[in-house]
Protein backbone atom coordinates (compact mmCIF):
# COMPACT_ATOMS: atom_id res chain seq x y z
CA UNK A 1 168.55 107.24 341.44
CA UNK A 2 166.44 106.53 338.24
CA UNK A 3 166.22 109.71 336.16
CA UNK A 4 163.20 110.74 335.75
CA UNK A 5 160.47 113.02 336.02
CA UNK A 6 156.93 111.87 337.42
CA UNK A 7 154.79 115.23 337.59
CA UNK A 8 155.43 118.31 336.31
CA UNK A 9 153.25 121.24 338.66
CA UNK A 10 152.96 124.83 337.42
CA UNK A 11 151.94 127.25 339.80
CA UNK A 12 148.95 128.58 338.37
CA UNK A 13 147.32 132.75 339.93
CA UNK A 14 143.58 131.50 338.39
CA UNK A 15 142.74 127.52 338.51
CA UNK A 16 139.49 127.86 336.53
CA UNK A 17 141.35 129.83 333.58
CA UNK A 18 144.37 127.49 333.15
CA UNK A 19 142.29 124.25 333.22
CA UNK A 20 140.05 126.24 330.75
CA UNK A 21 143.65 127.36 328.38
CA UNK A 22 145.00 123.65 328.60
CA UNK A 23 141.46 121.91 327.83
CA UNK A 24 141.30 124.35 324.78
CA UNK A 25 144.49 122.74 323.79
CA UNK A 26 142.62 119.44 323.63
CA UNK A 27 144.04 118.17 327.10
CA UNK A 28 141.60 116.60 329.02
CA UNK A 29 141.73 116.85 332.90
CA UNK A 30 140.67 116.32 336.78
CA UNK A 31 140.13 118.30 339.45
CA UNK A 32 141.05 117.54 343.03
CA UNK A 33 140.61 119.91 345.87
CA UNK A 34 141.49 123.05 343.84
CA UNK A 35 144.58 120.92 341.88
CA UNK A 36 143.98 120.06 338.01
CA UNK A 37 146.22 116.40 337.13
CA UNK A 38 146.79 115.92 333.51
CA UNK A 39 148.46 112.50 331.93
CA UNK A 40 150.53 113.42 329.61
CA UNK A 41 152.64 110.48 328.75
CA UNK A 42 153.89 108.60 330.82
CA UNK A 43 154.35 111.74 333.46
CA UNK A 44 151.55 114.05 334.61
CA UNK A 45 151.04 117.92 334.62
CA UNK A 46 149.29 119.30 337.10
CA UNK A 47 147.60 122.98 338.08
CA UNK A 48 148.04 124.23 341.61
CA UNK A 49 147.96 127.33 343.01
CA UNK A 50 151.40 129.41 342.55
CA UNK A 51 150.63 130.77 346.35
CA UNK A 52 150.65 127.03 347.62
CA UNK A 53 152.91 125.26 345.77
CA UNK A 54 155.81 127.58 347.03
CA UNK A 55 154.71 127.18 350.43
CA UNK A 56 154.68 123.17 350.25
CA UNK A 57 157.58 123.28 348.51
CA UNK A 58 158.95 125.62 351.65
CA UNK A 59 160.14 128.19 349.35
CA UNK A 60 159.26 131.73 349.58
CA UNK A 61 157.60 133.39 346.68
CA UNK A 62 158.15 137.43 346.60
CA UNK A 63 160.31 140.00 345.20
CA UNK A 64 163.65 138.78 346.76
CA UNK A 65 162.82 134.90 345.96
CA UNK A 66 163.91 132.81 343.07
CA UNK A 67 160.83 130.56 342.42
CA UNK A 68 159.51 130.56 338.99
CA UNK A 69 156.12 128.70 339.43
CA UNK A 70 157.21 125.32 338.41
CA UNK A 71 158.20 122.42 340.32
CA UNK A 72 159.38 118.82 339.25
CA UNK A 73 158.28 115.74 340.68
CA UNK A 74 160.33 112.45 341.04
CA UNK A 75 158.09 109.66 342.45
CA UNK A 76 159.49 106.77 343.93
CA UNK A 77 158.29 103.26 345.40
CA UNK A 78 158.33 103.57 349.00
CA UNK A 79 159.33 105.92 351.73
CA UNK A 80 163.07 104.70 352.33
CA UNK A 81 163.49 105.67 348.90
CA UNK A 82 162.23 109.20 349.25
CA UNK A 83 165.04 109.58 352.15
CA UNK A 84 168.07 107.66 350.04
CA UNK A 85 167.18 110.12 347.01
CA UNK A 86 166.83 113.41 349.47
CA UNK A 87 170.19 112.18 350.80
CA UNK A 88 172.08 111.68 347.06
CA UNK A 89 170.80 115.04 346.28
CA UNK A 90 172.05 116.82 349.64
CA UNK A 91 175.62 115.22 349.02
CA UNK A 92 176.15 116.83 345.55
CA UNK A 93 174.83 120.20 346.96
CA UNK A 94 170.89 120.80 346.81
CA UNK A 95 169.25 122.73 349.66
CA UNK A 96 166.43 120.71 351.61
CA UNK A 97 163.40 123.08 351.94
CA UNK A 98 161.07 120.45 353.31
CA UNK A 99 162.47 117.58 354.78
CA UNK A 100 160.73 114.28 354.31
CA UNK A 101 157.32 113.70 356.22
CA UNK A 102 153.81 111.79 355.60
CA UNK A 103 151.40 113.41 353.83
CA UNK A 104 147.67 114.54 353.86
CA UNK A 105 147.39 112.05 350.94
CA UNK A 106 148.84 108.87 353.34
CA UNK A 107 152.17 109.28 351.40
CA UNK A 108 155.96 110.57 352.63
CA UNK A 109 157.67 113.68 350.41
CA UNK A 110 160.39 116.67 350.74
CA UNK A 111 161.29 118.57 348.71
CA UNK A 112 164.71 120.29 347.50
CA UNK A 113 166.39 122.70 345.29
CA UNK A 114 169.11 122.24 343.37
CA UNK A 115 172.21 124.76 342.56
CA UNK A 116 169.90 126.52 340.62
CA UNK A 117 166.87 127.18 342.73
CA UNK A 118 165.05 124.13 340.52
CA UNK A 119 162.54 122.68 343.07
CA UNK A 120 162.30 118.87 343.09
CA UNK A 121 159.60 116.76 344.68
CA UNK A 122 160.61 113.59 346.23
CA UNK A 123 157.58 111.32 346.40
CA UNK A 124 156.12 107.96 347.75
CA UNK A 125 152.55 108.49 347.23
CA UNK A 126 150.33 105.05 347.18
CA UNK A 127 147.63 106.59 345.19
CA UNK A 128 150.25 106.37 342.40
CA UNK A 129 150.69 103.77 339.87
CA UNK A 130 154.55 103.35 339.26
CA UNK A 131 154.52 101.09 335.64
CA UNK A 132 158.64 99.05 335.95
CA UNK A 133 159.53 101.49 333.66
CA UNK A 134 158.97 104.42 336.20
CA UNK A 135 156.17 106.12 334.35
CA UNK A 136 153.45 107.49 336.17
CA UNK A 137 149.55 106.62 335.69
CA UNK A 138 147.07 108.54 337.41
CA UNK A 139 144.14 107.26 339.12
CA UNK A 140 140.51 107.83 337.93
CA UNK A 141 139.97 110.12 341.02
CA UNK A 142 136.10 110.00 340.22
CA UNK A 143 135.99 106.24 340.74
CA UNK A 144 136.05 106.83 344.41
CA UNK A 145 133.71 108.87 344.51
């Protein structure tokens, strides 16, 4: 398993507000169905609702839960890899909280925690760009439209 992270995602309670705090800090970026995608180097930060990204991630978010908002993305290059890495990580002890299935995006994920509640994204997503080092580049999503 290459180490690395593709996409950090911070569970955000307002949208509008964050994008508005990060593009004060100068970072420029673009909205997709009610998720913000920064580049920032050669990974991406993105803004999704806190609410929704526990509930992809199959995690519950209250009082008695350990999420803390943030979960890390490790993309990968096509679906068998998404299971091989899912199955490294279940064999030194992470928790599967969404096994791997396609997408609404046409691209296979799960998700799991590790000893630590972490969540971690396991992603084949075409839309994508993988460079042979492993860093991600996003796609002008206005292009297609």
């Amino acid at each position: 398993m290459d180490q690395r992270v593709s996409l950090i995602t911070l569970g955000v309670e307002d949208l509008k507000r964050s994008r508005s705090f990060y593009e004060q800090l100068g970072w420029r970026g673009q909205e997709v169905e009610e998720t913000v995608f920064f580049q920032a180097g050669c990974s991406a930060v993105v803004l999704w609702s806190r609410e929704k990204l526990a509930a992809d991630c199959g995690i519950t978010d209250d009082a008695d839960g350990r999420f803390d908002g943030v979960t890390l993305a490790h993309n990968v290059r096509s679906t068998t890899e998404v299971d091989d890495v899912l199955a490294v990580a279940e064999r030194a002890g992470a928790r599967i909280t969404r096994p791997a299935a396609r997408t609404f995006y046409g691209g296979y994920a799960g998700v799991f925690v590790d000893l630590d509640e972490h969540a971690w994204e396991v992603a084949y997503n075409p839309g994508f760009e993988l460079g042979e080092d492993g860093s991600l580049i996003l796609p002008d999503f206005n292009a297609s439209q």
